[in-house]
N, C-alpha and C. Protein backbone atom coordinates (compact mmCIF):
# COMPACT_ATOMS: atom_id res chain seq x y z
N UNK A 1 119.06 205.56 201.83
CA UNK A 1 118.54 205.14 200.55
C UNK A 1 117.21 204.44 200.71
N UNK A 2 116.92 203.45 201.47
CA UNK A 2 115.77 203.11 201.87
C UNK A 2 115.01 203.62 202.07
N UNK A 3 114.78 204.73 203.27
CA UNK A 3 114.28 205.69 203.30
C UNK A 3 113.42 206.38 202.33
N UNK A 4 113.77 206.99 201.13
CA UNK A 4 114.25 207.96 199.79
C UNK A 4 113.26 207.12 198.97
N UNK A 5 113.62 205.43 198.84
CA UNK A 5 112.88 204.87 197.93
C UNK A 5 111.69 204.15 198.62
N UNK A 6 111.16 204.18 200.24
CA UNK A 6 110.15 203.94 201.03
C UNK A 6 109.33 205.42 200.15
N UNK A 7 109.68 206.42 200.20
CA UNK A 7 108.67 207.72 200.12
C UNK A 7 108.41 207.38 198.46
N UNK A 8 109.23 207.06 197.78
CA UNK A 8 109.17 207.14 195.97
C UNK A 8 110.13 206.22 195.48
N UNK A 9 109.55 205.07 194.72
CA UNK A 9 110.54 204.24 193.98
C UNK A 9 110.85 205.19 193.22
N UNK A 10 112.28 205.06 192.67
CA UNK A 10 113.17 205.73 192.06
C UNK A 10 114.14 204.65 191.21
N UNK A 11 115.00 205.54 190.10
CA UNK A 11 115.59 204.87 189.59
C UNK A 11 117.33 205.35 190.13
N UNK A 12 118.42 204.57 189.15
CA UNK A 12 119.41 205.19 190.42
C UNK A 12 119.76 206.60 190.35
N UNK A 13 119.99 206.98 188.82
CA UNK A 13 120.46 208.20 189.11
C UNK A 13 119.78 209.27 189.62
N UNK A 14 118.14 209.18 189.25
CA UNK A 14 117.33 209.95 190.48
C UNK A 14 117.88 209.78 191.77
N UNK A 15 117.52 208.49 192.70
CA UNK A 15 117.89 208.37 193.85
C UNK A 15 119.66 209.25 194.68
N UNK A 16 120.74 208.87 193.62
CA UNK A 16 121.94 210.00 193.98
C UNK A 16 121.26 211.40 194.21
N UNK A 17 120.61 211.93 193.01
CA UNK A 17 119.90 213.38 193.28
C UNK A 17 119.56 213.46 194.20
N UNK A 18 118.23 212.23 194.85
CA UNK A 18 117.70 212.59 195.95
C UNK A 18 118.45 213.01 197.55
N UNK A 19 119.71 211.84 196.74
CA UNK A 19 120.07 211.56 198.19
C UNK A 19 120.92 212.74 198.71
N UNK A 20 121.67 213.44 197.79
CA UNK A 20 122.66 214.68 197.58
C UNK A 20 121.61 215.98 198.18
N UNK A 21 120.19 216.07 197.39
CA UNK A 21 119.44 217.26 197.89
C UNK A 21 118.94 216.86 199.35
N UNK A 22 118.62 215.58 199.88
CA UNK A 22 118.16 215.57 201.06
C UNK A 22 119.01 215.16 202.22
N UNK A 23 120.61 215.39 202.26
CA UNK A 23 121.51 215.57 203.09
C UNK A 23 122.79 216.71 203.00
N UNK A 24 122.14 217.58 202.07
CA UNK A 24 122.51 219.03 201.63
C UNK A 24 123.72 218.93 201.32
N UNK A 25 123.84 217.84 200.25
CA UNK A 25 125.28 217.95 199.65
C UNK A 25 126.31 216.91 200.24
N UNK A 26 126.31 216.79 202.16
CA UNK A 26 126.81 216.11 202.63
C UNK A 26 127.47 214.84 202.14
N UNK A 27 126.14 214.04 201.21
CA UNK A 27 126.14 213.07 200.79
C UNK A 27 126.06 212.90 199.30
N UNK A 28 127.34 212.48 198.48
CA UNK A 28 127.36 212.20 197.03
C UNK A 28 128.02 210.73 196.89
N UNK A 29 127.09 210.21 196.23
CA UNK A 29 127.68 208.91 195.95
C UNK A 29 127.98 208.82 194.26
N UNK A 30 129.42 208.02 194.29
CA UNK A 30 129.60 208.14 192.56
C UNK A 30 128.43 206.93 191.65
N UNK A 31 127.90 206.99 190.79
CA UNK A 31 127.60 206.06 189.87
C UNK A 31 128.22 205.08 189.92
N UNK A 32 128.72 204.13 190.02
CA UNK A 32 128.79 203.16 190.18
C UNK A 32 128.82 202.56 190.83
N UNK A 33 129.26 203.40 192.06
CA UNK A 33 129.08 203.02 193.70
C UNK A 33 126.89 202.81 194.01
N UNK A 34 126.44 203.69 193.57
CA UNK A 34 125.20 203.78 193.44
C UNK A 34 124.21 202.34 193.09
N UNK A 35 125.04 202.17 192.16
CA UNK A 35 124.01 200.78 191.12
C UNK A 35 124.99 199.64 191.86
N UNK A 36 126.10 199.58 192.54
CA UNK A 36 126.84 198.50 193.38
C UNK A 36 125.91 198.59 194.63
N UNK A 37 125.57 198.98 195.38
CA UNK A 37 124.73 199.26 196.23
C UNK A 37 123.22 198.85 196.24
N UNK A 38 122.72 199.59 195.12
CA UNK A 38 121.23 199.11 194.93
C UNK A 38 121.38 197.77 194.77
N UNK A 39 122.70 196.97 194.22
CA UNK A 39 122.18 195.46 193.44
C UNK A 39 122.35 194.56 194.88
N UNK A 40 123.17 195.33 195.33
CA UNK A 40 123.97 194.17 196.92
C UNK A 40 121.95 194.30 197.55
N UNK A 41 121.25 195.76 197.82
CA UNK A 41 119.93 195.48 198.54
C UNK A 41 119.31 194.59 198.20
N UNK A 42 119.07 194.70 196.67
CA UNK A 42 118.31 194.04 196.22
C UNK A 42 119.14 192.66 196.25
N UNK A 43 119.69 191.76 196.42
CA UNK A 43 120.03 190.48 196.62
C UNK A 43 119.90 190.68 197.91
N UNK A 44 119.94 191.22 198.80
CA UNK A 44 119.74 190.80 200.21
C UNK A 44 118.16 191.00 200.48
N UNK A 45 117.04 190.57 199.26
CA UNK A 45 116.04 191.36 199.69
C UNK A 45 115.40 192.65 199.98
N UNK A 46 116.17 193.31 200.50
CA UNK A 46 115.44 194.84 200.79
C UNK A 46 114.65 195.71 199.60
N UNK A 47 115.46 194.96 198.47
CA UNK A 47 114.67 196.18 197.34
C UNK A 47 114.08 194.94 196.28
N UNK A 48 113.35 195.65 195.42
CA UNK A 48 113.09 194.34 194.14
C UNK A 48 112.74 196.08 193.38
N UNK A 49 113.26 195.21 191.61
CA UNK A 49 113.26 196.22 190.72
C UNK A 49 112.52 195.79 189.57
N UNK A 50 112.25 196.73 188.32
CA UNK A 50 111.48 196.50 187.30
C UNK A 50 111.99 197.28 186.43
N UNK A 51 111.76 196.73 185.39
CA UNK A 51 112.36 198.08 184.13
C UNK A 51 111.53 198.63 183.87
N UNK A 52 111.48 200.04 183.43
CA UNK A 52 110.27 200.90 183.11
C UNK A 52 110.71 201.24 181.36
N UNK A 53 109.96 201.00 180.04
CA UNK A 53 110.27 201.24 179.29
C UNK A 53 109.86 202.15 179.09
N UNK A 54 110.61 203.48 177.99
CA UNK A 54 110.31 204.80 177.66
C UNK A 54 110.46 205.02 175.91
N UNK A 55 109.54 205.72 175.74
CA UNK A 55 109.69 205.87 174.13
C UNK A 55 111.03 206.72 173.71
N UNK A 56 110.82 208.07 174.60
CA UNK A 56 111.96 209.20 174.21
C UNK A 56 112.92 209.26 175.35
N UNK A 57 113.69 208.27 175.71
CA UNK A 57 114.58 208.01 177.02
C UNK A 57 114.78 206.53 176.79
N UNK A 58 116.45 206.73 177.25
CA UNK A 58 116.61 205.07 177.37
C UNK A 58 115.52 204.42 178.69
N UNK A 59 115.08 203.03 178.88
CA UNK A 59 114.90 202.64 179.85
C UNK A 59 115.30 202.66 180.93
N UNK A 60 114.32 202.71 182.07
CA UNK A 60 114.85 202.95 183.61
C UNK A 60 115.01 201.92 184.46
N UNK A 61 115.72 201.24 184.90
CA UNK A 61 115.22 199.98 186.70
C UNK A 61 114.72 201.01 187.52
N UNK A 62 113.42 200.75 187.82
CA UNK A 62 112.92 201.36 188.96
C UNK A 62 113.35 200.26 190.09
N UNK A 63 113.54 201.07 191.37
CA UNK A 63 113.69 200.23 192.91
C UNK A 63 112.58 200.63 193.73
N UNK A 64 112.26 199.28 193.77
CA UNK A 64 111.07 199.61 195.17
C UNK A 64 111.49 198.67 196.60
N UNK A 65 111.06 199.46 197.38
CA UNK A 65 111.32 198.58 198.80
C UNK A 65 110.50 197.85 198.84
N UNK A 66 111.11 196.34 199.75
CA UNK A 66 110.24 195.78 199.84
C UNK A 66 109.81 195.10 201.31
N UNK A 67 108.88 194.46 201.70
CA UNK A 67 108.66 194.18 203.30
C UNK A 67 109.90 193.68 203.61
N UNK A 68 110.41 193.11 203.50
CA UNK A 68 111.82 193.05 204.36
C UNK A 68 112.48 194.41 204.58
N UNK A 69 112.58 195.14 203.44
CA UNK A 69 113.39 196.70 203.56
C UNK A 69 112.81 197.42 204.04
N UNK A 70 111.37 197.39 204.50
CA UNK A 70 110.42 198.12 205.51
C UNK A 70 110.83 197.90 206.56
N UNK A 71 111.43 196.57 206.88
CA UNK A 71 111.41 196.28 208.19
C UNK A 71 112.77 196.57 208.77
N UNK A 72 113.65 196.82 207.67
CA UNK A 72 115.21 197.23 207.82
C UNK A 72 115.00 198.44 208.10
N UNK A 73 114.37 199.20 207.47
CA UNK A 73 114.28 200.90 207.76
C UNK A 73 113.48 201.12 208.49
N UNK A 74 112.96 200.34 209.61
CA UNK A 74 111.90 200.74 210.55
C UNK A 74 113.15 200.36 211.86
N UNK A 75 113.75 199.23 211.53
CA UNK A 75 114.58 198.74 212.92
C UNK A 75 115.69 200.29 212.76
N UNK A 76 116.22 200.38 211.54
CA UNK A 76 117.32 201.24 211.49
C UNK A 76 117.21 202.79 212.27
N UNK A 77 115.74 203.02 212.05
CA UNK A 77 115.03 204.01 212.03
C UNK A 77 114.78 204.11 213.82
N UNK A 78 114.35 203.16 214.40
CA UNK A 78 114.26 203.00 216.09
C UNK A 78 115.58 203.10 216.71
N UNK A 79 116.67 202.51 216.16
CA UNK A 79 118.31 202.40 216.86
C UNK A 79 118.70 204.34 216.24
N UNK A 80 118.13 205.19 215.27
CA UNK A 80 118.46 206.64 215.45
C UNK A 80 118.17 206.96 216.83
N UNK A 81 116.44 206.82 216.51
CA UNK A 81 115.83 207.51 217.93
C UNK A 81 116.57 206.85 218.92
N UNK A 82 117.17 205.95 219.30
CA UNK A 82 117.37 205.40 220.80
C UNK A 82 118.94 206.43 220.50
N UNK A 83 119.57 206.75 219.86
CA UNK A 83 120.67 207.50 219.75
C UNK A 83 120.69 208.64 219.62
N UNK A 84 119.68 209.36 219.19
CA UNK A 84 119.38 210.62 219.43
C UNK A 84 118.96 211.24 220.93
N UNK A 85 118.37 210.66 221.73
CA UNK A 85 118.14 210.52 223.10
C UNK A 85 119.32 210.71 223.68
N UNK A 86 120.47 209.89 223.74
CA UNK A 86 122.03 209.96 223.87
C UNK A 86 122.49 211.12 223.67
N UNK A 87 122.71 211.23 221.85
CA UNK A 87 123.16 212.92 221.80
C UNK A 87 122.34 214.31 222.16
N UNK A 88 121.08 213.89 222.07
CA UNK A 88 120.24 215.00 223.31
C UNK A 88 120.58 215.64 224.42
N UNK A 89 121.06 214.76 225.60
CA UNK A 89 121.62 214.04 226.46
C UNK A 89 122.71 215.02 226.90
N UNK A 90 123.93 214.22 225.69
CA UNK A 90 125.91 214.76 225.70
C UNK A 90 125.39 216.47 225.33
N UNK A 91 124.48 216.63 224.74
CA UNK A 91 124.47 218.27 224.16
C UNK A 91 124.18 219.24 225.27
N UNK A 92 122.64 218.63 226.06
CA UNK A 92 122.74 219.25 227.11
C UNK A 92 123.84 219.66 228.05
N UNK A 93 124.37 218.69 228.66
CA UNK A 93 125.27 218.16 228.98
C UNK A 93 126.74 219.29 228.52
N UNK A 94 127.39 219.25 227.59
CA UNK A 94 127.98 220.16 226.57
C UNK A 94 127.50 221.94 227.16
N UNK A 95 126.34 221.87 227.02
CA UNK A 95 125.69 223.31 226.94
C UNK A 95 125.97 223.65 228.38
N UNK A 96 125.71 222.84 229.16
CA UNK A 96 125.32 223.46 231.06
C UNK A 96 126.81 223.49 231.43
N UNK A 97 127.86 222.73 231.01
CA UNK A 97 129.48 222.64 231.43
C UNK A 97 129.90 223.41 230.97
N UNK A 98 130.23 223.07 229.37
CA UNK A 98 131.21 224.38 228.58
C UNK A 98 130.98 225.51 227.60
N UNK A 99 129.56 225.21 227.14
CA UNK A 99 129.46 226.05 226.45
C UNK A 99 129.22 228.08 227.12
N UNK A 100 128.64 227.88 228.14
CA UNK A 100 128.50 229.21 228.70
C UNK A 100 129.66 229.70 229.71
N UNK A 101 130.37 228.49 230.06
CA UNK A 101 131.28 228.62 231.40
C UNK A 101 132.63 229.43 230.41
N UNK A 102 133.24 228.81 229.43
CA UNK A 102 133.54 228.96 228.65
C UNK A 102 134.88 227.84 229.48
N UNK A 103 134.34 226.83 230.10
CA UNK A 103 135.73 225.99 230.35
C UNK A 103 136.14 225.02 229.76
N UNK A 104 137.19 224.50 229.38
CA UNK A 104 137.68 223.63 228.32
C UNK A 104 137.63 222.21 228.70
């Protein structure tokens, strides 16, 4: 989610969209779980919000990240890579033992 709203503040039910199209479904979060979530960031800092008023639409809370949530999704973002290295690693690993040998 950080991530999602680092590239584009969003509001929530955009952000579910986003988050559903950019983990191919994998990932659906219900509405309410959604706006329980955004409010816990935003009290812990990571996000700060604004209402966006609309003439022909109810009003939106936009979420934007903020330097603290930069700095959450930059640490979060270094502990992938140091774990991707790992499963790099087990795959090789995987591939040279069992995958061609065909041993169990």
């Amino acid at each position: 989610m950080l991530r999602l709203l680092y590239e584009k503040p969003s509001y929530g039910y955009q952000l579910m969209e986003m988050l559903e199209e950019k983990s191919s479904g994998l990932h659906r979060l219900e509405t309410g779980s959604i706006y329980t979530l955004l409010r816990r960031m935003e009290h812990r800092g990571l996000l700060k919000s604004e209402w966006k008023e609309a003439e022909t639409r109810p009003d939106r809370r936009i979420y934007k990240v903020t330097k603290n949530g930069t700095e959450a999704l930059k640490s979060g973002l270094q502990t992938i890579v140091k774990r991707k290295v790992l499963m790099d690693d087990l795959a090789k690993f995987y591939e040279k033992n069992f995958q061609s040998t065909g041993r169990r």
